[in-house]
C-alpha atoms as a PDB file:
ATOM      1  CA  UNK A   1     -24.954  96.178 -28.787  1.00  0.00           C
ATOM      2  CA  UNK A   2     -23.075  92.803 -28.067  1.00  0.00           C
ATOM      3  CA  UNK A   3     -24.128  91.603 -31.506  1.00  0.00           C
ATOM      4  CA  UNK A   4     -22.625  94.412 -33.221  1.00  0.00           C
ATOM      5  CA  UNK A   5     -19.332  94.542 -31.744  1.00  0.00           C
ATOM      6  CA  UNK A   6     -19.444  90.794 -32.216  1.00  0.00           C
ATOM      7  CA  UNK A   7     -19.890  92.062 -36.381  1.00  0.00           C
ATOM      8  CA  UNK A   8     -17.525  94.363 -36.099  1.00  0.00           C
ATOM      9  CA  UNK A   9     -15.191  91.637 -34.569  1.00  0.00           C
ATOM     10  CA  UNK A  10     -15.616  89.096 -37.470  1.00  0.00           C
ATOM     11  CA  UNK A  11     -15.413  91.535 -40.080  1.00  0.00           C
ATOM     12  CA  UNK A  12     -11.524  91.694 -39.622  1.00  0.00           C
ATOM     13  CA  UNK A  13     -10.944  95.404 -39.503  1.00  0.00           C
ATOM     14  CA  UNK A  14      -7.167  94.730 -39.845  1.00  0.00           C
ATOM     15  CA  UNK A  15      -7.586  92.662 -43.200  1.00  0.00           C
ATOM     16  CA  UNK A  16      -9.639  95.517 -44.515  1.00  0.00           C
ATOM     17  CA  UNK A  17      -7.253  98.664 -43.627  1.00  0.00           C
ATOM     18  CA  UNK A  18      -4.612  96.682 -45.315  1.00  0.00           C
ATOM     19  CA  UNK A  19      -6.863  95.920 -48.300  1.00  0.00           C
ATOM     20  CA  UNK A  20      -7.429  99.264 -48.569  1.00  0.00           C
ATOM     21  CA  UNK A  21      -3.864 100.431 -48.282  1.00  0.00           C
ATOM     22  CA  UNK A  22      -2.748  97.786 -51.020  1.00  0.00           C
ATOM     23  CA  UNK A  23      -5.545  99.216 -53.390  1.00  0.00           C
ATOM     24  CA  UNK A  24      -4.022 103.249 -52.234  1.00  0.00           C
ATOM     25  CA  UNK A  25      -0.699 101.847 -53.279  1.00  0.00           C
ATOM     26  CA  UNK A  26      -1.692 100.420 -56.796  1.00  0.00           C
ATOM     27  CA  UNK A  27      -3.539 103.317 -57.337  1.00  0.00           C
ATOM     28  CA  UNK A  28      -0.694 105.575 -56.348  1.00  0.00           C
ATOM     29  CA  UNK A  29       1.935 103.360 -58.747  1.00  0.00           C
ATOM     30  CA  UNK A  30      -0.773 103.736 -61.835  1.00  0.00           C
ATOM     31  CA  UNK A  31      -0.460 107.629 -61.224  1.00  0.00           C
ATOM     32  CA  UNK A  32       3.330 107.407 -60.614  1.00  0.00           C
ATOM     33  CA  UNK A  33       2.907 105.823 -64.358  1.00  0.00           C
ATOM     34  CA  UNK A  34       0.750 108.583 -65.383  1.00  0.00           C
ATOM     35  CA  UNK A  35      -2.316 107.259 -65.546  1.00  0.00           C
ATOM     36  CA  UNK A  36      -4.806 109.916 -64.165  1.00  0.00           C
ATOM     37  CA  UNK A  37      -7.162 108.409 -61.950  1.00  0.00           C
ATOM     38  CA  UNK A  38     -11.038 109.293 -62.649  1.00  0.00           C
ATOM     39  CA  UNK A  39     -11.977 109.689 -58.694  1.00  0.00           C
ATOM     40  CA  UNK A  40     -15.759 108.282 -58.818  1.00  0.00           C
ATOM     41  CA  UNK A  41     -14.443 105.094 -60.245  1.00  0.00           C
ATOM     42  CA  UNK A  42     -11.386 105.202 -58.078  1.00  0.00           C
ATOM     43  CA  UNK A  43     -13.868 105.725 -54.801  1.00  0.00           C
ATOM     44  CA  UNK A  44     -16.468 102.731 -56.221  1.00  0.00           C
ATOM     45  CA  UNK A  45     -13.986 100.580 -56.752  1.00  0.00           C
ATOM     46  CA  UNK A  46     -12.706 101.194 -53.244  1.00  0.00           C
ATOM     47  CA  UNK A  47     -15.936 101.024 -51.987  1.00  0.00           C
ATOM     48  CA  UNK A  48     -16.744  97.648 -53.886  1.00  0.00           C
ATOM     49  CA  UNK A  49     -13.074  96.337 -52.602  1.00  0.00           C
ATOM     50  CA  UNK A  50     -14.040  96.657 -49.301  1.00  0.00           C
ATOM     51  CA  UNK A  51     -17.744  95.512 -49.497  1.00  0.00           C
ATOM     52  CA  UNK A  52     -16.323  92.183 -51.148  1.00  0.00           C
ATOM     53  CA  UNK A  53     -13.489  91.420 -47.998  1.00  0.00           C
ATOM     54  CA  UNK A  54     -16.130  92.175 -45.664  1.00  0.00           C
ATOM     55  CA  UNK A  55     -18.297  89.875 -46.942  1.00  0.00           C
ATOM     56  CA  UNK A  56     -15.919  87.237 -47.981  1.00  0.00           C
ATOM     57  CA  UNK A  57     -14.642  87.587 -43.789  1.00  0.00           C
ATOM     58  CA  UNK A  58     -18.471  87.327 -42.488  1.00  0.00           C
ATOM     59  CA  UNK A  59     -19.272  84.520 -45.053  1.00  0.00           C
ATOM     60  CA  UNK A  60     -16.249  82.535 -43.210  1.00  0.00           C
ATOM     61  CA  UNK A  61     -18.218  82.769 -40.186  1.00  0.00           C
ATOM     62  CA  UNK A  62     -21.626  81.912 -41.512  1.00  0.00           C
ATOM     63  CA  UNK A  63     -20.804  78.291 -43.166  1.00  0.00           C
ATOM     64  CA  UNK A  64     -18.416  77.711 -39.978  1.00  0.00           C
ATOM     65  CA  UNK A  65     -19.583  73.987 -38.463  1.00  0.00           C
ATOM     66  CA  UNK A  66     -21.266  74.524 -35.199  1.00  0.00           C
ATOM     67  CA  UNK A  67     -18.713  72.755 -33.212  1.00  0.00           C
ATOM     68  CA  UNK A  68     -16.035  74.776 -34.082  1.00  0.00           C
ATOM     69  CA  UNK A  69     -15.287  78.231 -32.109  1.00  0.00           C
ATOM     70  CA  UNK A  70     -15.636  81.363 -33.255  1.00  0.00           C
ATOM     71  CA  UNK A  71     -12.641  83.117 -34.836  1.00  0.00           C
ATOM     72  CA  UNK A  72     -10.474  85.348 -32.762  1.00  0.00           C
END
C-alpha cells in the first residue's frame, strides 16, 4: 500500500490535471473554430497525453542518482 501511494505521489497528479485541462482548452478553441471533434480520437489522444506525462514524471524518478532525495 505504501508503494502505491508512494506512485501515486511521483506521478504528479497536479501536472497531469493541468495537462489535461490545457488539452480540454485546445480542444475547446479548435471547436470554437469549427472544427468538429471526432470523440474516439479526441479520448485517445487524451488518454495517450496523459500516459506520456505520467511516464515522463516517473522516468524523472527512475534515473534520479541515489544520493539525491526523492521529489516532494
Amino acid at each position: 500500500m505504501q508503494q502505491l501511494i508512494t506512485t501515486l505521489r511521483l506521478s504528479r497528479p497536479l501536472y497531469l490535471l493541468l495537462a489535461a485541462s490545457t488539452y480540454l482548452l485546445g480542444a475547446g478553441v479548435a471547436r470554437y473554430l469549427g472544427h468538429a471533434p471526432i470523440l474516439q480520437i479526441f479520448w485517445l489522444g487524451l488518454i495517450g497525453m496523459i500516459l506520456a506525462q505520467i511516464c515522463m514524471n516517473l522516468l524523472v524518478e527512475v534515473f534520479r542518482r541515489q544520493t539525491s532525495p526523492l521529489s516532494r
